[in-house]
N, C-alpha and C. Protein backbone atom coordinates (compact mmCIF):
# COMPACT_ATOMS: atom_id res chain seq x y z
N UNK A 1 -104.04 36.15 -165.45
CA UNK A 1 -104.60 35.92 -166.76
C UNK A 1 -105.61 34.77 -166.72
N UNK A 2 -105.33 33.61 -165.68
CA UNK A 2 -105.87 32.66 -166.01
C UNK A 2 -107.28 32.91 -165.47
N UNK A 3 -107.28 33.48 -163.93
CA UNK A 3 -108.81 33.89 -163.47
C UNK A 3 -109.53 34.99 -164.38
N UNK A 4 -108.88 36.15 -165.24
CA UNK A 4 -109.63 36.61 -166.25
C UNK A 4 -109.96 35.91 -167.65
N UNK A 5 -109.84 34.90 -167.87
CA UNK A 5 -110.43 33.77 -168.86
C UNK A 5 -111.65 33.29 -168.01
N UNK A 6 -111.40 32.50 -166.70
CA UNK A 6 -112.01 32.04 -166.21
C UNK A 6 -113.67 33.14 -166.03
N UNK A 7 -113.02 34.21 -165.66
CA UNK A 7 -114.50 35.37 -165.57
C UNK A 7 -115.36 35.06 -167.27
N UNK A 8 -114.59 35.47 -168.15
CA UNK A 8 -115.09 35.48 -169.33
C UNK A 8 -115.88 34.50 -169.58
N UNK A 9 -114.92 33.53 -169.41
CA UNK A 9 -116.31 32.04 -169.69
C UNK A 9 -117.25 31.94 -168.97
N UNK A 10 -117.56 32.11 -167.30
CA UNK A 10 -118.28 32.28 -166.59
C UNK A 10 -119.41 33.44 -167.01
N UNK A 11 -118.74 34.61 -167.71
CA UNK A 11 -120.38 35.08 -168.09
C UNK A 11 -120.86 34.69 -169.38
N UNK A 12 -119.82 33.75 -170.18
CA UNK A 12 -120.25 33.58 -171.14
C UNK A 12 -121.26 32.57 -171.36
N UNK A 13 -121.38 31.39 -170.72
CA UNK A 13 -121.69 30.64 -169.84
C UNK A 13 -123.47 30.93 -169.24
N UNK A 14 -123.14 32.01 -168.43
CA UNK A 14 -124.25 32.40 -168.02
C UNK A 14 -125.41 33.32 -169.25
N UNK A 15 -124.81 33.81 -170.13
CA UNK A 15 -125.67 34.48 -170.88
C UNK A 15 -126.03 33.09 -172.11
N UNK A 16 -125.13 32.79 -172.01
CA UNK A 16 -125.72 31.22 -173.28
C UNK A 16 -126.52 30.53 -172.07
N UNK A 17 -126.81 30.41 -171.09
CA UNK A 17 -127.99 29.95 -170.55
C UNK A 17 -129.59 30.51 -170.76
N UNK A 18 -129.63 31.75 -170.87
CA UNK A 18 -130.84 32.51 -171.06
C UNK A 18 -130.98 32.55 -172.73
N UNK A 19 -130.21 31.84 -173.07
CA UNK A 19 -130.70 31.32 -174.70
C UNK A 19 -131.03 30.29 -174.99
N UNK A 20 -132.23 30.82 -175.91
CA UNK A 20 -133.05 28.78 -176.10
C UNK A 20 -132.39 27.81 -176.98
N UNK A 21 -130.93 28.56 -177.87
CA UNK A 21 -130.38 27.78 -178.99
C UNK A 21 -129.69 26.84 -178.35
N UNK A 22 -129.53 25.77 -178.53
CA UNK A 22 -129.05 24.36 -178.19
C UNK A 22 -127.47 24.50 -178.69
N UNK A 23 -127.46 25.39 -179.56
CA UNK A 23 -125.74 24.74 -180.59
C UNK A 23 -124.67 26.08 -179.62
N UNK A 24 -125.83 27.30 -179.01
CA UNK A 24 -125.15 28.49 -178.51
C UNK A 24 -124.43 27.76 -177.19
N UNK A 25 -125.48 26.89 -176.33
CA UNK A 25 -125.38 26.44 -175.12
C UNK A 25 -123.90 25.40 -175.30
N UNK A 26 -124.38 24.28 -176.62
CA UNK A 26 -122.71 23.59 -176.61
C UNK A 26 -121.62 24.44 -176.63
N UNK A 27 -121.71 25.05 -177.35
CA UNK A 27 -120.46 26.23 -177.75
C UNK A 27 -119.73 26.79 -176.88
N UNK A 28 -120.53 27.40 -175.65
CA UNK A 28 -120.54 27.92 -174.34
C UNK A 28 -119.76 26.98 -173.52
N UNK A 29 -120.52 25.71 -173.47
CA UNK A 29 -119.64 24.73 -172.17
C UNK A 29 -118.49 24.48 -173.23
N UNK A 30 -118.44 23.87 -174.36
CA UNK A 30 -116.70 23.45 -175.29
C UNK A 30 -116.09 24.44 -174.66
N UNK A 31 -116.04 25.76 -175.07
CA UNK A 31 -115.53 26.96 -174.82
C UNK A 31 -114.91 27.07 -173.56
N UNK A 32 -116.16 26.51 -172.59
CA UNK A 32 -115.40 26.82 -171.12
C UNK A 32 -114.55 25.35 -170.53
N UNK A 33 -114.79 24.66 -171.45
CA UNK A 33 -114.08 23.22 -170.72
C UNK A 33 -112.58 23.81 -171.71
N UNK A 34 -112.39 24.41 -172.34
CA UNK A 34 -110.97 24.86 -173.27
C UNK A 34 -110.13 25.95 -172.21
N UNK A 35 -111.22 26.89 -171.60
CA UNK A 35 -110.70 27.68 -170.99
C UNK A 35 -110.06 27.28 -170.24
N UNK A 36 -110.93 26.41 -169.13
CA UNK A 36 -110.65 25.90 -167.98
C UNK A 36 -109.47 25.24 -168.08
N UNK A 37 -109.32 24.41 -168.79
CA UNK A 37 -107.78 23.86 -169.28
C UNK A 37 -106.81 24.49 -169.72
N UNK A 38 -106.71 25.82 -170.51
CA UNK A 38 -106.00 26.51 -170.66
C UNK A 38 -105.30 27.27 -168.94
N UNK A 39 -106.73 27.43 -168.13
CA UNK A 39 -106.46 28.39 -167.38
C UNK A 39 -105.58 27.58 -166.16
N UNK A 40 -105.75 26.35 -166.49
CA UNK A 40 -105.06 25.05 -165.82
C UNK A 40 -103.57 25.09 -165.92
N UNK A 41 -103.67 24.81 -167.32
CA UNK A 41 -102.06 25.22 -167.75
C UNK A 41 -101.26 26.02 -167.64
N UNK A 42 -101.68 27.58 -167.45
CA UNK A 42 -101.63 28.65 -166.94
C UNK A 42 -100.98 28.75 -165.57
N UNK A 43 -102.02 28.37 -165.01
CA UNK A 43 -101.48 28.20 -163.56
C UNK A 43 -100.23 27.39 -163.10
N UNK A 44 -100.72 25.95 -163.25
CA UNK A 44 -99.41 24.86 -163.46
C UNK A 44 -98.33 25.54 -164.18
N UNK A 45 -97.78 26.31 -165.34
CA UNK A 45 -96.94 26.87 -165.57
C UNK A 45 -96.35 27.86 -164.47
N UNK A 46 -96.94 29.04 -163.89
CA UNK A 46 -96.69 29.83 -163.00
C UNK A 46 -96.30 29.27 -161.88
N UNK A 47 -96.73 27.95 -161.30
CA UNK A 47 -96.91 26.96 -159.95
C UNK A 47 -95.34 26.70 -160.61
N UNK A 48 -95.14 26.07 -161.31
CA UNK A 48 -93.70 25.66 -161.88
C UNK A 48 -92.82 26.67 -161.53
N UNK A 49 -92.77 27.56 -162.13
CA UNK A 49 -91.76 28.87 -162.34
C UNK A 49 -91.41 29.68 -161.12
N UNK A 50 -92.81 29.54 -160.43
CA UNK A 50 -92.84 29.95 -158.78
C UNK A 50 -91.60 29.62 -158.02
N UNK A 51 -92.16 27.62 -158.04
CA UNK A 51 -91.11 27.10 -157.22
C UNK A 51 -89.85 27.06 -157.61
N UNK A 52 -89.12 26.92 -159.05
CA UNK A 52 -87.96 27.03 -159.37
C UNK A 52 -87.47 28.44 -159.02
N UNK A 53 -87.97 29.47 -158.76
CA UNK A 53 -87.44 30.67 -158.43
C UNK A 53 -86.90 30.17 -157.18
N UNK A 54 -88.30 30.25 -156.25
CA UNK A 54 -87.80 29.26 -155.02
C UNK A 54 -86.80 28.65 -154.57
N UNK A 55 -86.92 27.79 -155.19
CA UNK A 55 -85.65 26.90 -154.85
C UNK A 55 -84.76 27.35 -155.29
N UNK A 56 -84.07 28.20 -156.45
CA UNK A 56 -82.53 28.69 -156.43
C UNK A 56 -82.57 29.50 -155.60
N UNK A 57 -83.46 30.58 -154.88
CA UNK A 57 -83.44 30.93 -153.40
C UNK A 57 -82.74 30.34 -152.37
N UNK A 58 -83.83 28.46 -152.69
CA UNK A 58 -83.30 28.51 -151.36
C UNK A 58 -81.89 27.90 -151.47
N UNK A 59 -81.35 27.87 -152.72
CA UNK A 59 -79.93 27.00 -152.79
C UNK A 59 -79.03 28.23 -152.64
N UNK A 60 -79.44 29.21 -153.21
CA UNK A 60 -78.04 30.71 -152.84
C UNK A 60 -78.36 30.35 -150.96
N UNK A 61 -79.25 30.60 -150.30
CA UNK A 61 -79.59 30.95 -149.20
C UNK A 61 -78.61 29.91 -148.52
N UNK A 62 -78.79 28.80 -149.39
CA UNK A 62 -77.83 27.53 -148.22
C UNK A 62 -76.53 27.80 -148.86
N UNK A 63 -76.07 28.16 -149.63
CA UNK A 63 -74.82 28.33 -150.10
C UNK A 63 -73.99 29.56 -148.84
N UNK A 64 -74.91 30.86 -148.94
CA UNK A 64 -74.39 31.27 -147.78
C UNK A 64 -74.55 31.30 -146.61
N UNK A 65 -75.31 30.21 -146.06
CA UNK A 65 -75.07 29.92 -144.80
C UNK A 65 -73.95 28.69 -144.60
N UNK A 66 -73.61 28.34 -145.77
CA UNK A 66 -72.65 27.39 -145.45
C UNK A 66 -71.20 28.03 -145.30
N UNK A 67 -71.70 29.36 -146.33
CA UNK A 67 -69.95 30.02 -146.14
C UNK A 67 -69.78 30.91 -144.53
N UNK A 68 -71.00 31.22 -144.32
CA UNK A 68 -70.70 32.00 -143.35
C UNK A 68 -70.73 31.28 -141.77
N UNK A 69 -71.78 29.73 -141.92
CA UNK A 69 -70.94 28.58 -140.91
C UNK A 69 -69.22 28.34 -141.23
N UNK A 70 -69.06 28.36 -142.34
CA UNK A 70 -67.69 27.41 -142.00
C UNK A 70 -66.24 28.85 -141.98
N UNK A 71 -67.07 30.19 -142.10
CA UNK A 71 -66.06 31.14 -141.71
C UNK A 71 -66.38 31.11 -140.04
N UNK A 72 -67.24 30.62 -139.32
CA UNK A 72 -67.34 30.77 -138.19
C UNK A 72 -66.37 29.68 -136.81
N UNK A 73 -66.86 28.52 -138.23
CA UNK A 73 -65.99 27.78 -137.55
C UNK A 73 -64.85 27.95 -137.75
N UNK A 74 -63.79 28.34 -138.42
CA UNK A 74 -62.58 28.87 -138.36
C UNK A 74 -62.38 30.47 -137.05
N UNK A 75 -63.22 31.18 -137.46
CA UNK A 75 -63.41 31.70 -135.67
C UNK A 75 -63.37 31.43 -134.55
N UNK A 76 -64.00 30.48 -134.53
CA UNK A 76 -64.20 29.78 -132.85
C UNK A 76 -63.03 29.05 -133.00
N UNK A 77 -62.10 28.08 -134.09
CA UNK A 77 -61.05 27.64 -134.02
C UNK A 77 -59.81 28.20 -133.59
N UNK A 78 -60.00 29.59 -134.26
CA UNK A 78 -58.67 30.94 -133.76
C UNK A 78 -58.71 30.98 -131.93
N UNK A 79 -60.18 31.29 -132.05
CA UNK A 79 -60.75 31.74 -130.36
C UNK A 79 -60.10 30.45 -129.60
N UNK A 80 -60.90 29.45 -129.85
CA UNK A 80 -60.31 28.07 -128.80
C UNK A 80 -58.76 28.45 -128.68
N UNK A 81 -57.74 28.33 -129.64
CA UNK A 81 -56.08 28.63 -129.90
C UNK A 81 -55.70 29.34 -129.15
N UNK A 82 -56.34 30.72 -129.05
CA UNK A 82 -56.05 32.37 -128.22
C UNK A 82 -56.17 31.74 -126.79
N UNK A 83 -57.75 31.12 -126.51
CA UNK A 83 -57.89 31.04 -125.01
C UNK A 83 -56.99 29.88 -124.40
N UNK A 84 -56.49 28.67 -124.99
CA UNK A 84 -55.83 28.16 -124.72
C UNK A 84 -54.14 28.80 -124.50
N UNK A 85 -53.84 29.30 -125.67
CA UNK A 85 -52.44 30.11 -125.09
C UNK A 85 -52.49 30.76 -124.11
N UNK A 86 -53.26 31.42 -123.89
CA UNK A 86 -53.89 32.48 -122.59
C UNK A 86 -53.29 31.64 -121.55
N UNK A 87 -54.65 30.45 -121.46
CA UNK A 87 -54.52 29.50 -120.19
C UNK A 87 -53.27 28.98 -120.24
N UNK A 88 -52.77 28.44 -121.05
CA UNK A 88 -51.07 28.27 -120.13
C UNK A 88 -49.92 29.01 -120.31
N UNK A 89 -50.09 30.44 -120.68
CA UNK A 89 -49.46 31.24 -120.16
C UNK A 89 -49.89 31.62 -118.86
N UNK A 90 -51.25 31.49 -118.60
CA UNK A 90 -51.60 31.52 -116.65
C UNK A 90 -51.15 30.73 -115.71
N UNK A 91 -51.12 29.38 -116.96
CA UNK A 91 -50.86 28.53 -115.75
C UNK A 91 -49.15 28.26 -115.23
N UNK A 92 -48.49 28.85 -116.59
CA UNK A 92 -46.81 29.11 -116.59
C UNK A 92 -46.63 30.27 -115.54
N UNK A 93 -47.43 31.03 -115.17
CA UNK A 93 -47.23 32.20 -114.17
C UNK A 93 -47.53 31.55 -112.69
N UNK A 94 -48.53 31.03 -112.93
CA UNK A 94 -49.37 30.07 -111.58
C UNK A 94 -47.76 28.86 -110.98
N UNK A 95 -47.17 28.73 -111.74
CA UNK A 95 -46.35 27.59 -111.25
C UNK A 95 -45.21 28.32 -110.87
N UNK A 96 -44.40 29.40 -111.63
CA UNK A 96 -43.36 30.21 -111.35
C UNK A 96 -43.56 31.18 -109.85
N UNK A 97 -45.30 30.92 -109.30
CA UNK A 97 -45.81 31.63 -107.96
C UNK A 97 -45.64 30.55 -107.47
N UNK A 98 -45.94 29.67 -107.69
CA UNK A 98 -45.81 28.51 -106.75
C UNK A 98 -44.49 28.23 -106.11
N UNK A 99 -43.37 28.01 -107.24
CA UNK A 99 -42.15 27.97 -107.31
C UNK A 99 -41.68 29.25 -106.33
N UNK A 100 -42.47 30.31 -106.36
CA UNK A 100 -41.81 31.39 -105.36
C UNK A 100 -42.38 31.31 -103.77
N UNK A 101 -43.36 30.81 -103.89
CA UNK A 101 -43.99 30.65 -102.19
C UNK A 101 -43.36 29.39 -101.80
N UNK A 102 -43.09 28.22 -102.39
CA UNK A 102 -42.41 27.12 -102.22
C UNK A 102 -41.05 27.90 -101.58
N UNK A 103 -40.21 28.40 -102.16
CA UNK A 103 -39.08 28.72 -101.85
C UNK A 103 -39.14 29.73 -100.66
N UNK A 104 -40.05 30.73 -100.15
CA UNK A 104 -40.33 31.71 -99.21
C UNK A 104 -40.76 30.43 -98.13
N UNK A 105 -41.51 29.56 -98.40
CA UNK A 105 -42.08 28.86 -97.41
C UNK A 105 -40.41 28.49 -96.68
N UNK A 106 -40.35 27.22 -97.78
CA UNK A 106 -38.59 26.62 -96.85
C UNK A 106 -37.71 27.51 -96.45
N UNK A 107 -37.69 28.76 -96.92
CA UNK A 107 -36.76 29.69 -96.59
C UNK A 107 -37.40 30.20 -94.77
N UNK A 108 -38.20 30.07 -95.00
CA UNK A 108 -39.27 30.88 -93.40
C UNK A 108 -39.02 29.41 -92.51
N UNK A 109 -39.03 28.38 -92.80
CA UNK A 109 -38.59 27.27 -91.89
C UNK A 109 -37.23 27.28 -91.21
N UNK A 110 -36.35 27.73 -91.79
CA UNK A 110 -34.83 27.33 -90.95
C UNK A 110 -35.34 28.47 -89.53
N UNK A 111 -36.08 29.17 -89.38
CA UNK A 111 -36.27 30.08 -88.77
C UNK A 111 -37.77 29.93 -87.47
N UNK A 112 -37.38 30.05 -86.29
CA UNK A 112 -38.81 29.81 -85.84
C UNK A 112 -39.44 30.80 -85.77
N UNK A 113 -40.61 31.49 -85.46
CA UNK A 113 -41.26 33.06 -85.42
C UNK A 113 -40.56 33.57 -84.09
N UNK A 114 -40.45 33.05 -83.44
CA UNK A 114 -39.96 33.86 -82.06
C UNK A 114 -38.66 34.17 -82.28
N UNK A 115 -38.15 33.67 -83.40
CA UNK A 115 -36.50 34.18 -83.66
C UNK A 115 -36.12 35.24 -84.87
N UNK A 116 -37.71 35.51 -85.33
CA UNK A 116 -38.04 36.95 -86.37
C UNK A 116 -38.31 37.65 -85.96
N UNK A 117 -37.41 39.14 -86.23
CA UNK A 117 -37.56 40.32 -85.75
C UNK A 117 -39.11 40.66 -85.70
N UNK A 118 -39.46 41.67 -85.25
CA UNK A 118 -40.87 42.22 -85.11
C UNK A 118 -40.27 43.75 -85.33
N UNK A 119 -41.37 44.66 -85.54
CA UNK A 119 -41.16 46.12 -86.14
C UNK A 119 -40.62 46.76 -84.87
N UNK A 120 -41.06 46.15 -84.04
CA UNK A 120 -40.47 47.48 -82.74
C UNK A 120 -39.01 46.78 -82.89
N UNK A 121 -38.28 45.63 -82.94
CA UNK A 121 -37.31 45.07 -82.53
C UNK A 121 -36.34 45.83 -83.83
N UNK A 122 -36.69 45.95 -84.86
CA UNK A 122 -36.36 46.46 -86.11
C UNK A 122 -36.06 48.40 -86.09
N UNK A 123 -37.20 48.67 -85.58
CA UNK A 123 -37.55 50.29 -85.19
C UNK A 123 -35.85 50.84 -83.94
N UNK A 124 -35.98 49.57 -83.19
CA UNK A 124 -35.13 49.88 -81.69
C UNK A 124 -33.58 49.52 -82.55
N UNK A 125 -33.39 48.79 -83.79
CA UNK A 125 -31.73 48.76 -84.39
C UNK A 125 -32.16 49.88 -85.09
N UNK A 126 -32.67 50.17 -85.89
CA UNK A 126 -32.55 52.08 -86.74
C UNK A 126 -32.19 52.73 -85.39
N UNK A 127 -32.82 52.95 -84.48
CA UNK A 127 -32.65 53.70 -83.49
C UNK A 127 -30.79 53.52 -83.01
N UNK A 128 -30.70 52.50 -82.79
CA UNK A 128 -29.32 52.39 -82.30
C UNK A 128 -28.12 52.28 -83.25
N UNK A 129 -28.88 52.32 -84.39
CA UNK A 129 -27.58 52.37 -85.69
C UNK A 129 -27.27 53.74 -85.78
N UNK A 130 -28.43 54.52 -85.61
CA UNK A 130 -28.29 56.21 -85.87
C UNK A 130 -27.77 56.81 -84.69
């Protein structure tokens, strides 16, 4: 609206130039110094209304990025919980192996290798049990 005022006065303007009346020519610039201010106001109103749209934009916009950060961080909070139970339920398995090679180890000590059967030595008692 405001640049179609602005046209208007601009030819109005221009055709009160090609007139010799003096009172047509004031009339013309009053006219367009009214417009121009109107078309000022105009704008500055719209410039206003613009940015307040705007900005409750951008305040919903941060509103849900705040909900959907702080549902995330309760995600990654669950996740950290999960992977941690995980890990020491691994590491409760890791020690109960330990606990079993520990015990195979000392158990294989009272014993030297040359005093453990071997498969043929094993193969030759089936043989002589049967």
């Amino acid at each position: 609206m405001a640049n179609v005022l602005l046209v208007v006065v601009c030819l109005a303007v221009s055709i009160s130039l090609f007139s010799q009346n003096q009172w047509i020519l004031r009339a013309a610039a009053v006219a367009a110094v009214l417009v121009a201010i109107g078309a000022s106001v105009l704008t500055r109103h719209q410039l206003l209304i613009e940015r307040l749209a705007h900005s409750d934009e951008r305040a919903q916009v941060a509103q849900e990025y705040s909900r959907i950060t702080s549902a995330r961080v309760v995600e990654n909070a669950e996740f950290v919980d999960l992977m941690q139970r995980r890990l020491d339920r691994i590491d409760q398995r890791l020690d109960k192996i330990d606990e079993e090679v520990a015990t195979v180890v000392a158990a294989g000590d009272k014993h030297s290798q040359a005093d453990a059967p071997t498969v043929v030595d094993l193969k030759l008692r089936g043989l002589a049990a049967s």
